[in-house]
C-alpha atoms as a PDB file:
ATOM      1  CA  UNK A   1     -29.032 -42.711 138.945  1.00  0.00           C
ATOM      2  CA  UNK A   2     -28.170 -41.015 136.023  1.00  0.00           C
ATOM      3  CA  UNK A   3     -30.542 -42.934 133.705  1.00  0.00           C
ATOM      4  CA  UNK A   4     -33.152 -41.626 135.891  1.00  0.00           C
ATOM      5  CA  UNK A   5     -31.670 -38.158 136.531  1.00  0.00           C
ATOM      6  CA  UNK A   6     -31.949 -38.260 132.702  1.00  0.00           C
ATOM      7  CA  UNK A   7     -35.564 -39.865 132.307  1.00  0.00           C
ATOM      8  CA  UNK A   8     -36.660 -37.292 134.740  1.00  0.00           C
ATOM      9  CA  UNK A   9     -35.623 -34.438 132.438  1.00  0.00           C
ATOM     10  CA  UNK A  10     -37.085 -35.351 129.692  1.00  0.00           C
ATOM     11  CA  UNK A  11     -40.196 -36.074 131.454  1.00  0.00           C
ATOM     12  CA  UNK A  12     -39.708 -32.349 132.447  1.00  0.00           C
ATOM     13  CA  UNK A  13     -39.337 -30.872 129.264  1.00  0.00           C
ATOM     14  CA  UNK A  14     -41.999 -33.072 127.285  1.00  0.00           C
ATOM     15  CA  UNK A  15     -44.466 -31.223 130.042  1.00  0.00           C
ATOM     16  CA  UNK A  16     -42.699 -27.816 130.151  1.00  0.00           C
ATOM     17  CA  UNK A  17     -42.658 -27.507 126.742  1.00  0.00           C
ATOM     18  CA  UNK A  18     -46.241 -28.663 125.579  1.00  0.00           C
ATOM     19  CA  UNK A  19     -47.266 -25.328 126.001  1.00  0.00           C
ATOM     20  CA  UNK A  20     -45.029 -23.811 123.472  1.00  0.00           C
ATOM     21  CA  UNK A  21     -45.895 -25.727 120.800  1.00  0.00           C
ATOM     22  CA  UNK A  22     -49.994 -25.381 121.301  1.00  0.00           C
ATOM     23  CA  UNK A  23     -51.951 -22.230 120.040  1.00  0.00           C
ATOM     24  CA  UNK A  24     -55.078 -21.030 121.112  1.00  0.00           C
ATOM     25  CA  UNK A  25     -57.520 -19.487 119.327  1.00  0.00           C
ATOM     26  CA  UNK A  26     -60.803 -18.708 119.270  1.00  0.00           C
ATOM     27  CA  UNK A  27     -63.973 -17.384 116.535  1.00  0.00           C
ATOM     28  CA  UNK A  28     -67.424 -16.807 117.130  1.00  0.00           C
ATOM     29  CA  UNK A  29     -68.929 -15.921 113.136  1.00  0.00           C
ATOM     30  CA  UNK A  30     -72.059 -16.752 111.606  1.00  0.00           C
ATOM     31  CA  UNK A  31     -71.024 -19.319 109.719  1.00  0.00           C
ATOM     32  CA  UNK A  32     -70.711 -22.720 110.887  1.00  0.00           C
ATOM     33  CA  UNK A  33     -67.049 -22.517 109.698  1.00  0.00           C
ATOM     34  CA  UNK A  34     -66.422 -19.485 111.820  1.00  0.00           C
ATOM     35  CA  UNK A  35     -68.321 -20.271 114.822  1.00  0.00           C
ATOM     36  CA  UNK A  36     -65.851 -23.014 115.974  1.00  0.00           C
ATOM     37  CA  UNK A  37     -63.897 -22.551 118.979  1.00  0.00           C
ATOM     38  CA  UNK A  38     -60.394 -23.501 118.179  1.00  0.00           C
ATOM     39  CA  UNK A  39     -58.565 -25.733 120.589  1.00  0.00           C
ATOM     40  CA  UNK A  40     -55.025 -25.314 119.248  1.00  0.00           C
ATOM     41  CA  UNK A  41     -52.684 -24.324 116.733  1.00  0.00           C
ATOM     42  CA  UNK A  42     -51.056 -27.418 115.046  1.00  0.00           C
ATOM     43  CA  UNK A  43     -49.489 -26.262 111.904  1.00  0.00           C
ATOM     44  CA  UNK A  44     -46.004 -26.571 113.053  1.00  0.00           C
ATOM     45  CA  UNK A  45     -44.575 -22.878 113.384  1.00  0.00           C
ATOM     46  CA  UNK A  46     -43.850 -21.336 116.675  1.00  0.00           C
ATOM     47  CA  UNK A  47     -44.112 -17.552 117.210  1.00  0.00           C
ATOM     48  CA  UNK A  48     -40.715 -15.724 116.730  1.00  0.00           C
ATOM     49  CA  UNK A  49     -40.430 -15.248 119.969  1.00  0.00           C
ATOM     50  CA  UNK A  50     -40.966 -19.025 121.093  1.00  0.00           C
ATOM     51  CA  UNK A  51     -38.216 -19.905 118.587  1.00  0.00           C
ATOM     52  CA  UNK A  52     -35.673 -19.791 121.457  1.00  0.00           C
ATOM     53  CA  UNK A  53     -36.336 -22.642 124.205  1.00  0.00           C
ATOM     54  CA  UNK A  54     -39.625 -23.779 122.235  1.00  0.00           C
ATOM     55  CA  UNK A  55     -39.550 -27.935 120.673  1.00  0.00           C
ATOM     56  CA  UNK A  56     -42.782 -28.441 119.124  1.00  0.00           C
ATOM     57  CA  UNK A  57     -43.861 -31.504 120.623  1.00  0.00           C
ATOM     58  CA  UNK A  58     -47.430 -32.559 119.812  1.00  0.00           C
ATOM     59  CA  UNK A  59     -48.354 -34.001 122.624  1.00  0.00           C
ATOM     60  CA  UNK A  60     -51.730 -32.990 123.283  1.00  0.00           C
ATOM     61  CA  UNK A  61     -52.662 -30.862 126.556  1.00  0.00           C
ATOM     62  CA  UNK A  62     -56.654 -30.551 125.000  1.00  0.00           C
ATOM     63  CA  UNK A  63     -59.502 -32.586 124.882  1.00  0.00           C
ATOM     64  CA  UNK A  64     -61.930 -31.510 122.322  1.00  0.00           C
ATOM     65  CA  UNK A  65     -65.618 -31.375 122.471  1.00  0.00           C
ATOM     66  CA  UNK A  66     -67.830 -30.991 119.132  1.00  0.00           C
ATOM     67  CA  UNK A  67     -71.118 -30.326 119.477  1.00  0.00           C
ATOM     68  CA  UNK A  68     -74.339 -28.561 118.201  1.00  0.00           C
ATOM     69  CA  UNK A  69     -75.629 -25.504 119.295  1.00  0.00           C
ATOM     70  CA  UNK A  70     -78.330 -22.720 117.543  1.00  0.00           C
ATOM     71  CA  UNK A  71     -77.821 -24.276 113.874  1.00  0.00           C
ATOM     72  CA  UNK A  72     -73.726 -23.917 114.586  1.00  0.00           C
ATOM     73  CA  UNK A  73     -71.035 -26.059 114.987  1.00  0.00           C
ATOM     74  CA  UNK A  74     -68.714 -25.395 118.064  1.00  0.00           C
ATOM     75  CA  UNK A  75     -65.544 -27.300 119.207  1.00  0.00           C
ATOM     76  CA  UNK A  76     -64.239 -26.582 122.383  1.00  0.00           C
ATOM     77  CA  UNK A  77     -60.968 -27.381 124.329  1.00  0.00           C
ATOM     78  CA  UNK A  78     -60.627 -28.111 128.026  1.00  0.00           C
ATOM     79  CA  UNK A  79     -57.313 -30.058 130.165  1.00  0.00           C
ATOM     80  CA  UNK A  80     -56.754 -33.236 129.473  1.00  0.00           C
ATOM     81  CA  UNK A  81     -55.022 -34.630 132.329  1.00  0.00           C
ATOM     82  CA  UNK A  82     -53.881 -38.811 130.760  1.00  0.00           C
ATOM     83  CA  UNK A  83     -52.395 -40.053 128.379  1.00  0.00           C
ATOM     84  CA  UNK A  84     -51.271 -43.705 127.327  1.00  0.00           C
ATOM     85  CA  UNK A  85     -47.931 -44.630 125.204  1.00  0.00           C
ATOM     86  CA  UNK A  86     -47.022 -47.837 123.656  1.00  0.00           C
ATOM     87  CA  UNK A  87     -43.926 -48.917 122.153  1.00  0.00           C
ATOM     88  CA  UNK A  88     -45.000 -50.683 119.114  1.00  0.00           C
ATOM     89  CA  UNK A  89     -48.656 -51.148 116.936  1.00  0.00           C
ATOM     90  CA  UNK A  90     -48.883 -54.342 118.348  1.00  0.00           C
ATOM     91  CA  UNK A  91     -48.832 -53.060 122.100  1.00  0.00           C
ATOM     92  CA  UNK A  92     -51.265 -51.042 120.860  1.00  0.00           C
ATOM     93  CA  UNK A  93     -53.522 -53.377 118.938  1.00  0.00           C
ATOM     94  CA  UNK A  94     -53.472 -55.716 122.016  1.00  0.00           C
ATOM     95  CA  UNK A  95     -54.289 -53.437 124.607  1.00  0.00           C
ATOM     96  CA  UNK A  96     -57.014 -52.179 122.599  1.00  0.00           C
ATOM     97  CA  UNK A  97     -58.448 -55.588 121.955  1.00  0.00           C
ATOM     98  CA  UNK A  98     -58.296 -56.693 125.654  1.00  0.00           C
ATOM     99  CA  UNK A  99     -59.961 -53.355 126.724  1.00  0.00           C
ATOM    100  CA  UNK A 100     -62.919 -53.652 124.418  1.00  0.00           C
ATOM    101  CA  UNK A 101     -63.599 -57.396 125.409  1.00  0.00           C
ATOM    102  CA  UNK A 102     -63.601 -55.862 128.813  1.00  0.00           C
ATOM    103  CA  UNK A 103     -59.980 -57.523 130.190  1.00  0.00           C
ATOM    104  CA  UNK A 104     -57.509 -56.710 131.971  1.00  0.00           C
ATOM    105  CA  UNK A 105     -54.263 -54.703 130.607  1.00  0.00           C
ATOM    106  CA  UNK A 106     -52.129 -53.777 133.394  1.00  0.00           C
ATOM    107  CA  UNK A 107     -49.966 -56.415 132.564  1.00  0.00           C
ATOM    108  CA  UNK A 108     -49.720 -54.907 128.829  1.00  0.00           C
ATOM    109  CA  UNK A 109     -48.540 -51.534 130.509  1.00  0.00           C
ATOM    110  CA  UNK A 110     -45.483 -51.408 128.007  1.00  0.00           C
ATOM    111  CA  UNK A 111     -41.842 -49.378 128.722  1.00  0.00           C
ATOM    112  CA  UNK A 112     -42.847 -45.453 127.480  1.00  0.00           C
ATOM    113  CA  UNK A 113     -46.053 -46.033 129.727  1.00  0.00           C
ATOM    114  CA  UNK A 114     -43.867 -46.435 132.503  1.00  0.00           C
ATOM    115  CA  UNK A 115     -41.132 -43.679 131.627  1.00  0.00           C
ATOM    116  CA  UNK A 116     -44.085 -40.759 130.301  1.00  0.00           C
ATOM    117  CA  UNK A 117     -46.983 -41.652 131.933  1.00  0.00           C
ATOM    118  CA  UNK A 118     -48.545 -40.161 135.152  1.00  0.00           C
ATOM    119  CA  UNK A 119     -46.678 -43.300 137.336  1.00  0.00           C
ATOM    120  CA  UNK A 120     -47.961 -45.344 140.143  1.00  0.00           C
ATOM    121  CA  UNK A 121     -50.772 -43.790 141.029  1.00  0.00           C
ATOM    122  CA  UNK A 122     -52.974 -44.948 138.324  1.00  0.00           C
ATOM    123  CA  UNK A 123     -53.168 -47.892 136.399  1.00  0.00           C
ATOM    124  CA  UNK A 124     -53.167 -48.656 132.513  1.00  0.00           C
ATOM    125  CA  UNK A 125     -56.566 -49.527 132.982  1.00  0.00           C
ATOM    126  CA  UNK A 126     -57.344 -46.061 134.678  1.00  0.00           C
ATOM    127  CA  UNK A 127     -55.630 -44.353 131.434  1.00  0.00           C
ATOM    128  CA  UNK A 128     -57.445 -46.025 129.001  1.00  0.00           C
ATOM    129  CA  UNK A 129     -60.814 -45.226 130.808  1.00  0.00           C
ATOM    130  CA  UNK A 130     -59.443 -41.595 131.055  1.00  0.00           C
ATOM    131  CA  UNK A 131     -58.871 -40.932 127.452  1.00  0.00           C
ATOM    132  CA  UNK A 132     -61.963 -43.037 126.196  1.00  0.00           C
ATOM    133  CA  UNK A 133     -59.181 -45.544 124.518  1.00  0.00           C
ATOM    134  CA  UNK A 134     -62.301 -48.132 123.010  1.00  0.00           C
ATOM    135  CA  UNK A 135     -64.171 -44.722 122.047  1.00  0.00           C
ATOM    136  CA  UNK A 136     -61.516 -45.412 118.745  1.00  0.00           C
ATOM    137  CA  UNK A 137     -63.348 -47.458 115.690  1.00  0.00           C
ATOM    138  CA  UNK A 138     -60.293 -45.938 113.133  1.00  0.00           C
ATOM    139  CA  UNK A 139     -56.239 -46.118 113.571  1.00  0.00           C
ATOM    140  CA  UNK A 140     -54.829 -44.250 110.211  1.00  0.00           C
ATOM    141  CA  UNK A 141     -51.139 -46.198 109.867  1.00  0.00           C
ATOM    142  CA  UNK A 142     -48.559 -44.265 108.548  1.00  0.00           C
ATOM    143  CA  UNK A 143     -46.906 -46.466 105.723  1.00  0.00           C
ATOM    144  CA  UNK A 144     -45.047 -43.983 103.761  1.00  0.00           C
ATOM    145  CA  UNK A 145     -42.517 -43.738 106.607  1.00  0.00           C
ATOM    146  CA  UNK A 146     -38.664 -43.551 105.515  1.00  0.00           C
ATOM    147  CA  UNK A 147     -37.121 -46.923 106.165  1.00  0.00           C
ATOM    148  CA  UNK A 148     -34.250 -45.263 108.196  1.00  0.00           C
ATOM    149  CA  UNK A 149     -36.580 -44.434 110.489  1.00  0.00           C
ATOM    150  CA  UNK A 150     -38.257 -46.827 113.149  1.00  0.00           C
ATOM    151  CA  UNK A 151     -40.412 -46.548 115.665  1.00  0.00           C
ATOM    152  CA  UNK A 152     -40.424 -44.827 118.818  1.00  0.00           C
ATOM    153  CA  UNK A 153     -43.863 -44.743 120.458  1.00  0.00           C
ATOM    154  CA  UNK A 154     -47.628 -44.071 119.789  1.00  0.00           C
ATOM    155  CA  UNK A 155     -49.431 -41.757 122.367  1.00  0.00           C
ATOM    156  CA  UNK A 156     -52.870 -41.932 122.371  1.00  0.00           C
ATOM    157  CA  UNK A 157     -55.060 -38.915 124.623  1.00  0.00           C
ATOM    158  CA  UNK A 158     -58.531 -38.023 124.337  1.00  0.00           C
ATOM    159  CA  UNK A 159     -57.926 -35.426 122.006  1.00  0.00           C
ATOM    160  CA  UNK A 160     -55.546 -37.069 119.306  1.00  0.00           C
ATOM    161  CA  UNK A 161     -53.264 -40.307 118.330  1.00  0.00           C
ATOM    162  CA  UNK A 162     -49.424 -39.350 117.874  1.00  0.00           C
ATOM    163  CA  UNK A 163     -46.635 -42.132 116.494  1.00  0.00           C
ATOM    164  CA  UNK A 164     -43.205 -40.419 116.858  1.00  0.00           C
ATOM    165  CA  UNK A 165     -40.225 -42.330 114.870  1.00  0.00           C
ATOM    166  CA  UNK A 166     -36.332 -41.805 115.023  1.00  0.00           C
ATOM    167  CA  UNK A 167     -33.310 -42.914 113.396  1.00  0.00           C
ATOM    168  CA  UNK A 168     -32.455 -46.076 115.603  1.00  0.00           C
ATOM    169  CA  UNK A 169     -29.075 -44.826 116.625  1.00  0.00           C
ATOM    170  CA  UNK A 170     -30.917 -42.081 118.182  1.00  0.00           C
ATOM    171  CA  UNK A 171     -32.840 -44.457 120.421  1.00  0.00           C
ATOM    172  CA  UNK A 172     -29.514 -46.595 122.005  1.00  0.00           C
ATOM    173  CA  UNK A 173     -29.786 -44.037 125.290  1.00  0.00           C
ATOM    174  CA  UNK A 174     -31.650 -41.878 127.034  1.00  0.00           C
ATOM    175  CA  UNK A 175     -29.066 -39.381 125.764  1.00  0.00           C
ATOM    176  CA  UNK A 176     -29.598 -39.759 122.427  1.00  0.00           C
ATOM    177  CA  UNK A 177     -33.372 -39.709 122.571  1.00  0.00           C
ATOM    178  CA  UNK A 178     -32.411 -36.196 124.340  1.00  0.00           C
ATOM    179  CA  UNK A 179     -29.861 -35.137 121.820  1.00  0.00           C
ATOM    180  CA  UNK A 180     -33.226 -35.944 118.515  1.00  0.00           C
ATOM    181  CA  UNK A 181     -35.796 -34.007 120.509  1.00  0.00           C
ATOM    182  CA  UNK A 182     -33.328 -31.197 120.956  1.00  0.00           C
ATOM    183  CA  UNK A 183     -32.352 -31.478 117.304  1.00  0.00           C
ATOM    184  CA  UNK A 184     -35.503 -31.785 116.095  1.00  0.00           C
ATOM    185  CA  UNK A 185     -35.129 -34.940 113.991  1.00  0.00           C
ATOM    186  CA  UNK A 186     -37.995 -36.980 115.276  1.00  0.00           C
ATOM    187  CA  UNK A 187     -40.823 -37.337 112.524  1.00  0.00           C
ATOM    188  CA  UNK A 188     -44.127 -37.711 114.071  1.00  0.00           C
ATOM    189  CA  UNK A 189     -47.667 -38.468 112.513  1.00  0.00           C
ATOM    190  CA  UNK A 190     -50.763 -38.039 114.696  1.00  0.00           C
ATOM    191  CA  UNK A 191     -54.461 -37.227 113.611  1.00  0.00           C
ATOM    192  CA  UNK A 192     -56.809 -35.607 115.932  1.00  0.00           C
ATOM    193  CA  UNK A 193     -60.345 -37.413 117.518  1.00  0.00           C
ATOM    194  CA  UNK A 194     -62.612 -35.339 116.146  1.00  0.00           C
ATOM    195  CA  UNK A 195     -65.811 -36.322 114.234  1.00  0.00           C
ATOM    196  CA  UNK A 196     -66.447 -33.340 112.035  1.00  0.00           C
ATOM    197  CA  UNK A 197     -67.784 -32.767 108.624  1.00  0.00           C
ATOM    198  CA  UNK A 198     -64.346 -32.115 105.969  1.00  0.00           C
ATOM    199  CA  UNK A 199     -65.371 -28.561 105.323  1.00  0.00           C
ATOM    200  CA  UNK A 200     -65.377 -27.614 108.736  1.00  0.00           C
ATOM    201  CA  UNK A 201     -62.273 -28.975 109.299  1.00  0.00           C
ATOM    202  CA  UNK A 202     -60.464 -27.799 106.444  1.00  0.00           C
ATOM    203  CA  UNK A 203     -61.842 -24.293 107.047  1.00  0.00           C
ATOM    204  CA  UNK A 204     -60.264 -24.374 110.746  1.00  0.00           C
ATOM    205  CA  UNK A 205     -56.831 -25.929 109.657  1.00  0.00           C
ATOM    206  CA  UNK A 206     -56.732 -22.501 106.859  1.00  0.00           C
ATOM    207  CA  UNK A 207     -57.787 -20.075 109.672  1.00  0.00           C
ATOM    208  CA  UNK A 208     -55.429 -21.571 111.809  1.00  0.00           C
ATOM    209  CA  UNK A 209     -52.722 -21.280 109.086  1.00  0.00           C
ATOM    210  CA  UNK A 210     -52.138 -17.401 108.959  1.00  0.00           C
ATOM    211  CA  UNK A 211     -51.630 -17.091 105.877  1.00  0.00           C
ATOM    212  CA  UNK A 212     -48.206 -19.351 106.675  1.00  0.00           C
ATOM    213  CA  UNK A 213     -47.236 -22.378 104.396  1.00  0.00           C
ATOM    214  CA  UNK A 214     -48.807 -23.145 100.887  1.00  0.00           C
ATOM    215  CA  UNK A 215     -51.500 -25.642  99.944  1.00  0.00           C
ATOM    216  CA  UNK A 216     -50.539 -28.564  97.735  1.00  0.00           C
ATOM    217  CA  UNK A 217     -52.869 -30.269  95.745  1.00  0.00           C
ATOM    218  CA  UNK A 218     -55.919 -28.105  97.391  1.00  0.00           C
ATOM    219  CA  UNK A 219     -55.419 -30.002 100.475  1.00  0.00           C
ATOM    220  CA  UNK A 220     -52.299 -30.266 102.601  1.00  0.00           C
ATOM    221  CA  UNK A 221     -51.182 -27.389 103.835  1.00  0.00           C
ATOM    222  CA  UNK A 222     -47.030 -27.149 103.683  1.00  0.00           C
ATOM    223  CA  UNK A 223     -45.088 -25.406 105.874  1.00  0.00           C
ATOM    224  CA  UNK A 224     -41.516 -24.813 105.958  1.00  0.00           C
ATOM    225  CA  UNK A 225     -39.924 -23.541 109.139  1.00  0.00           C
ATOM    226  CA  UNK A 226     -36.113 -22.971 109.258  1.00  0.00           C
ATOM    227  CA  UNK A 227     -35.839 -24.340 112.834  1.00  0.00           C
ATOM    228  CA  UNK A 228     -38.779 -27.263 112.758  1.00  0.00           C
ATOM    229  CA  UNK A 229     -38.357 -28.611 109.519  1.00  0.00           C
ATOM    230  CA  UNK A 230     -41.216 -29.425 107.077  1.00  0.00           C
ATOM    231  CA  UNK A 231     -44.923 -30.122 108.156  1.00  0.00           C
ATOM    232  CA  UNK A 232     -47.843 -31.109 106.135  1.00  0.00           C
ATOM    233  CA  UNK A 233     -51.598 -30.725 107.220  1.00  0.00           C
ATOM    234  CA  UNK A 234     -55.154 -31.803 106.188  1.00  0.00           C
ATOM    235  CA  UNK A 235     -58.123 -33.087 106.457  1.00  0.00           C
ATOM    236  CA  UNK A 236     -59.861 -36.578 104.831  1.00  0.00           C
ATOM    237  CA  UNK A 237     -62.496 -38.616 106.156  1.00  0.00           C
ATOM    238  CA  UNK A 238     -64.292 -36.594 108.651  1.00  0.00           C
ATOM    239  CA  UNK A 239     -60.209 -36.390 110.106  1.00  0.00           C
ATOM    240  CA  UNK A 240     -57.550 -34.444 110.533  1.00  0.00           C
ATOM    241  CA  UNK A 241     -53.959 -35.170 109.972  1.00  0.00           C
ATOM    242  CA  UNK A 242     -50.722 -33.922 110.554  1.00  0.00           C
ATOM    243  CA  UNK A 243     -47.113 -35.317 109.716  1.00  0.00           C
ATOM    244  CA  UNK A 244     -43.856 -33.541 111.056  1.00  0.00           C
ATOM    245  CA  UNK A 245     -40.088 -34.411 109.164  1.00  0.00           C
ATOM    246  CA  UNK A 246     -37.291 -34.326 110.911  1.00  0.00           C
ATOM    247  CA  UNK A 247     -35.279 -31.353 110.323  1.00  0.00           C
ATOM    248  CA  UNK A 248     -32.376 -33.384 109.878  1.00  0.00           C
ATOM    249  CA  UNK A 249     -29.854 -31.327 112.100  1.00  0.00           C
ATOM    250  CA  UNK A 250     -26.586 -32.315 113.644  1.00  0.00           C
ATOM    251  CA  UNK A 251     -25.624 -32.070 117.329  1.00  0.00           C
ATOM    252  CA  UNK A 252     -24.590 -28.549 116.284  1.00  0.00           C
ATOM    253  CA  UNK A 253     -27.655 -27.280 115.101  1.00  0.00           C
ATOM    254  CA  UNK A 254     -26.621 -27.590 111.748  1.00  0.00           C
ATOM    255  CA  UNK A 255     -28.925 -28.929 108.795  1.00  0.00           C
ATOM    256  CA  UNK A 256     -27.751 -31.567 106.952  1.00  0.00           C
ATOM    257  CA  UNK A 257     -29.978 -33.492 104.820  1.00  0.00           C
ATOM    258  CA  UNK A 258     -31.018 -32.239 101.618  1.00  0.00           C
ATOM    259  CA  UNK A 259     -32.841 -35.809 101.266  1.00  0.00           C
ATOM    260  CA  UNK A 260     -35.057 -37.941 103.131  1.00  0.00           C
ATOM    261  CA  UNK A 261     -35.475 -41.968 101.567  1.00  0.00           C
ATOM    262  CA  UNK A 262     -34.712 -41.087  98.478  1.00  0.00           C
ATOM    263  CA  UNK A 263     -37.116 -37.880  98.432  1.00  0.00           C
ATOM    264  CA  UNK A 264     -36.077 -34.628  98.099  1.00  0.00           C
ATOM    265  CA  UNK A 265     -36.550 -31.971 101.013  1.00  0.00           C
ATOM    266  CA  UNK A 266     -37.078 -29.554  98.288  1.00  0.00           C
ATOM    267  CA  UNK A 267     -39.583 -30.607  96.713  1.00  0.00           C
ATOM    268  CA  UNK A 268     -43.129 -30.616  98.720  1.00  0.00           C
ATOM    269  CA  UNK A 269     -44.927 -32.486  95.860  1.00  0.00           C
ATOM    270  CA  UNK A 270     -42.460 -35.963  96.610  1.00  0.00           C
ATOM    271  CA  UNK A 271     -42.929 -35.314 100.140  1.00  0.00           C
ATOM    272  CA  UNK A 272     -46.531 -36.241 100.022  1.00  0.00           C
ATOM    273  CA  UNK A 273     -45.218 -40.009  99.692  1.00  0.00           C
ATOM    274  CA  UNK A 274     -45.041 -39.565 102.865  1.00  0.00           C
ATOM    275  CA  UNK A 275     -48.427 -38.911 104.150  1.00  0.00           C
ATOM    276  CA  UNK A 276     -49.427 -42.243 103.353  1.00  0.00           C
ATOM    277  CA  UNK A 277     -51.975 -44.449 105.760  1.00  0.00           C
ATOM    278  CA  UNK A 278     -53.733 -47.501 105.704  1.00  0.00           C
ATOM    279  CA  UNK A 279     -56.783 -47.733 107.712  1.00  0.00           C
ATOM    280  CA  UNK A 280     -57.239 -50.305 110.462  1.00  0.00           C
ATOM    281  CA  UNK A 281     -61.140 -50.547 111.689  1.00  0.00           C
ATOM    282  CA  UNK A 282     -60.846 -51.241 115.509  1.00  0.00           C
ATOM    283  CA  UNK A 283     -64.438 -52.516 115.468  1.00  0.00           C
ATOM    284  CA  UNK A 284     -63.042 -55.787 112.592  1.00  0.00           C
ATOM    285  CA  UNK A 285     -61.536 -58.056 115.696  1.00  0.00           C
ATOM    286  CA  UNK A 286     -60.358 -60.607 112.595  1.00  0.00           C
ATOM    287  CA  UNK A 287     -58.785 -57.465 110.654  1.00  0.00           C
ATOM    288  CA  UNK A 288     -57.146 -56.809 113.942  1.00  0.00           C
ATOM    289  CA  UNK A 289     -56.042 -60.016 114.734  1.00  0.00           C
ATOM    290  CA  UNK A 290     -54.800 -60.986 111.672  1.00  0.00           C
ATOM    291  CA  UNK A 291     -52.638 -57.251 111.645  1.00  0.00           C
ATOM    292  CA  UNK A 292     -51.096 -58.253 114.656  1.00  0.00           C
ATOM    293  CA  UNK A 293     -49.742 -61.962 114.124  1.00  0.00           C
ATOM    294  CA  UNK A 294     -48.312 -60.740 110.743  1.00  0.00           C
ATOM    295  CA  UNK A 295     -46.315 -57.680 113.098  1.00  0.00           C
ATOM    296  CA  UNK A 296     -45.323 -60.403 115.209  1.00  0.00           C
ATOM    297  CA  UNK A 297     -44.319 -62.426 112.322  1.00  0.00           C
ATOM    298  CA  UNK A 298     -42.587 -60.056 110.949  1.00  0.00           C
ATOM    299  CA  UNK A 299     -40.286 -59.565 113.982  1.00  0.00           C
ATOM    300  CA  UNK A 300     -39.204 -63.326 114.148  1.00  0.00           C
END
């Protein structure tokens, strides 16, 4: 009972709390830069007043839409009302590949499916015809993760692709998962499902800076927040990336980690080891394949 007393509030704050961390926005210029709708603020810094009560999960709430109109690009954002979660790359790889070849997954459903998704009254199947799951042909793979950390799940809407990881002694309980979200020492990498030219991208991630954070490079945007922790955003490959650090607090609220695998917190030019990806093309069933016996390999 308590496990799902538990469950149930986290379920409750991971919806409650989706809304804090999203900003919108909107522009209507001549340009093509300026005439995009924006369908959320992602560069991880809350409004003062949402400091209080505010985690900045980014789940996404938004679907996005780009599409031309009068010589102008326009993206727009509407609900989004599915989700899917898997509990490791290969859950994901394998659910993908069955879905394209048109088979069945419902027995792939894994664990955070069952604990964060919308429950019994749809299927896997339905969720991965909800968020256009095969409409993927790219998965970016984080790689420059911190060793200490492992991971926790992958969420996949139609708007973006999210892995969250965690220290594994913050994943023994239900409690502990509660006690890292609170603390904010989660990292999470995610990139959005947009199809857009670079410049038009990059041009919405500066508007939607504020003049907040500094760019490194010419091209991620860093932001240091004294209550999220350090964020990095930007744009490659007709994509758009994001990557949240933990902020490396105790139960107390205290930080406590000048240092994250070896890399200093101080410096934002080391950090950028972090932002590393590989690039998996969905569409390569032998590239796919092959990535998955060597995960399961790699586990035995």
């Amino acid at each position: 009972m308590k496990r799902l007393f538990t469950i149930g509030a986290i379920l409750f704050l991971l919806v409650m709390l989706v809304g804090c961390r999203q900003y919108d926005a909107a522009a209507n210029e001549a340009s093509v830069a300026d005439s995009v709708e924006e369908e959320s603020h992602s560069a991880y810094y809350p409004d003062e007043e949402e400091h209080e009560g505010c985690h900045h999960f980014h789940e996404e709430e938004h679907e996005v839409h780009a599409y031309e109109q009068e010589d102008s690009t326009r993206i727009e954002a509407s609900w989004v009302v599915d989700q899917m979660w898997f509990s490791s790359i290969e859950d994901f790889l394998n659910a993908y590949v069955t879905t394209d070849a048109g088979g069945e997954i419902d027995h792939l459903e894994s664990e955070w499916q069952a604990q964060f998704g919308r429950g019994e009254h749809i299927t896997f199947a339905e969720s991965a015809a909800k968020v256009n799951f095969t409409s993927l042909e790219h998965v970016y793979l984080p790689v420059g993760i911190p060793d200490e950390l492992e991971l926790f799940s992958i969420m996949v809407n139609e708007g973006v692709v999210e892995f969250t990881f965690m220290h594994p002694e913050d994943m023994i309980s239900d409690d502990a998962v509660w006690d890292a979200y609170r603390n904010f020492r989660e990292l999470r990498f995610g990139f959005r499902r947009w199809d857009e030219d670079d410049s038009v991208l990059f041009d919405i991630l500066m508007e939607q800076s504020r003049e907040h954070g500094a760019l490194i490079d010419g091209k991620y945007l860093f932001i240091e927040d004294e209550w999220v922790g350090h964020t990095f955003d930007w744009v490659s490959n007709r994509t758009r990336f994001w990557l949240q650090l933990p902020a490396g607090r105790n139960a107390a609220g205290e930080r406590v980690e000048s240092e994250r695998g070896g890399v200093s917190l101080d410096d934002p030019h080391a950090m950028l080891s972090f932002t590393e990806t590989v690039t998996l093309n969905l569409q390569d069933t032998h590239a796919v394949e092959t990535m998955i016996e060597e995960l399961e390999a790699a586990k035995r």
